[in-house]
Protein backbone atom coordinates (compact mmCIF):
# COMPACT_ATOMS: atom_id res chain seq x y z
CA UNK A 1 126.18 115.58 151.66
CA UNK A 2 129.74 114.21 150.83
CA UNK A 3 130.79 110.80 149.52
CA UNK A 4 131.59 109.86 153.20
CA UNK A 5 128.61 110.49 154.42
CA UNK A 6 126.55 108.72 152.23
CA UNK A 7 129.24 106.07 152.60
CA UNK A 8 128.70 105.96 155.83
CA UNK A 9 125.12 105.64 155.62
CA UNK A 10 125.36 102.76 153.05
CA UNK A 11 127.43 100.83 155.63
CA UNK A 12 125.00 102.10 158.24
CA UNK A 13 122.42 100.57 156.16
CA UNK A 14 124.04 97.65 154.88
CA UNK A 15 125.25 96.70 158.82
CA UNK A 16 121.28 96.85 159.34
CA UNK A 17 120.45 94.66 157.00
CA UNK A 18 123.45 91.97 158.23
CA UNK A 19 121.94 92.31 161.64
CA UNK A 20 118.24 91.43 160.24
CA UNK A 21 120.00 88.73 158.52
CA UNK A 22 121.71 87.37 161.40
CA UNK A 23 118.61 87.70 163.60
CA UNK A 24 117.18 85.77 161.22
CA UNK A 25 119.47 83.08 160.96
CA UNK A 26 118.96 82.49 165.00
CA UNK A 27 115.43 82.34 164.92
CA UNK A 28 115.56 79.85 161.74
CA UNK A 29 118.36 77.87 164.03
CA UNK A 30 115.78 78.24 166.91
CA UNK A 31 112.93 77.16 164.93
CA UNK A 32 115.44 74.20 163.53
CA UNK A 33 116.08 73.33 166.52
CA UNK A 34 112.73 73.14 167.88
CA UNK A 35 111.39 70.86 164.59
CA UNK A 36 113.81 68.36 165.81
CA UNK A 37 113.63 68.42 169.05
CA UNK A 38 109.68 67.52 167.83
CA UNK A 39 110.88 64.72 165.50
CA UNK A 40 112.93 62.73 167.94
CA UNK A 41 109.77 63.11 169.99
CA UNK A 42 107.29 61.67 167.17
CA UNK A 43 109.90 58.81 166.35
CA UNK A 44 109.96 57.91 170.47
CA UNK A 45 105.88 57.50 169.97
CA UNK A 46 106.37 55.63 166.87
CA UNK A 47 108.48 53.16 168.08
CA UNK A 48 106.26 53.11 171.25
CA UNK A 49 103.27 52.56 168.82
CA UNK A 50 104.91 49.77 166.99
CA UNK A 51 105.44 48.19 170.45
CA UNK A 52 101.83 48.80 171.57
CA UNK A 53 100.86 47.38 167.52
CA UNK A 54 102.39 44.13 168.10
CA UNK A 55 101.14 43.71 171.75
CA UNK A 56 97.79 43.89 170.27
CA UNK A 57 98.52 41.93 167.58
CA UNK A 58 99.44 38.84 169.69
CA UNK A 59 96.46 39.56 172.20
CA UNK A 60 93.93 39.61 168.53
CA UNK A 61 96.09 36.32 168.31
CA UNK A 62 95.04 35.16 171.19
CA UNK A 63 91.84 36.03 171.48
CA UNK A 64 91.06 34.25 167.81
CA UNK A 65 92.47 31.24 169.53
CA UNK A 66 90.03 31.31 172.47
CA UNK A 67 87.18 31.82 170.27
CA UNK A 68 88.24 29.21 168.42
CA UNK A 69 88.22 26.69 171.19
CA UNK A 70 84.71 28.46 172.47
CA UNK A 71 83.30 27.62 169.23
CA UNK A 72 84.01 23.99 168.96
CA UNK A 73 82.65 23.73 172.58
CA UNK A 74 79.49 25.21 171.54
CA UNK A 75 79.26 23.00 168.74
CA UNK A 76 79.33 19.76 171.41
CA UNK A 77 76.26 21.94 173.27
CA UNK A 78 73.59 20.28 171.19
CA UNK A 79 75.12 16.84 171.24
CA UNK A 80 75.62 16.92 175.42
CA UNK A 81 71.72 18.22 175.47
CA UNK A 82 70.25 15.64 173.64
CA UNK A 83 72.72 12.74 175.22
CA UNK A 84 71.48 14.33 178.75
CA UNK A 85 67.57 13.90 177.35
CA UNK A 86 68.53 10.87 176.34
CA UNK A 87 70.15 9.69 179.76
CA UNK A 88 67.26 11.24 181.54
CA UNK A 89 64.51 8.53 179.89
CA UNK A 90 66.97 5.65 180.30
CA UNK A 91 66.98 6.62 184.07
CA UNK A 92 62.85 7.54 183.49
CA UNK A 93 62.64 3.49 182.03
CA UNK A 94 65.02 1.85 184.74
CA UNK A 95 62.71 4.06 187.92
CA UNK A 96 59.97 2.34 186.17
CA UNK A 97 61.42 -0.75 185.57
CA UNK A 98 62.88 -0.82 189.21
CA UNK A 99 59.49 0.06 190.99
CA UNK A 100 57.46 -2.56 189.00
CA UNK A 101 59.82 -5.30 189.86
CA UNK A 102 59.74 -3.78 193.46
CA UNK A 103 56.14 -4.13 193.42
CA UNK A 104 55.88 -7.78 192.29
């Protein structure tokens, strides 16, 4: 074998080896390409997260509002119970009253 032919096959080999490296590089730029095609994708549901987070947030708001009024209403409960006993005897005392004067 001559010098040109084993120059030849070094280019031969070396053009190989450019080609594997530029196949490469596309499927790296594919893969690239792909990844951020995936991010922009994650930040969209981020940002739609956040949106959701504070939604909630205001709603827990809410809610702890409500329960607050619910809870000072069911601290009257006991008060309106024993004012309705108490209204019910008064009424008990003026039947009574108003039948024995009825009767005399």
């Amino acid at each position: 074998m001559g010098i040109i032919e084993t120059t030849q096959e070094r280019v031969r080999a070396l053009e190989s080896r450019m080609n594997d490296h530029d196949a490469g590089h596309v499927r790296i730029e594919r893969r690239l390409d792909r990844l951020t095609a995936d991010m922009a994708e994650v930040k969209s549901d981020v940002a739609v997260l956040k949106t959701d987070v504070a939604v909630l947030k205001t709603d827990v708001s809410k809610l702890q509002t409500d329960m607050a009024q619910v809870k000072v209403r069911v601290e009257v409960i006991p008060e309106l119970m024993a004012g309705q006993v108490e209204l019910r005897e008064m009424v008990a005392k003026l039947l009574a009253r108003s039948e024995a004067d009825h009767r005399s």
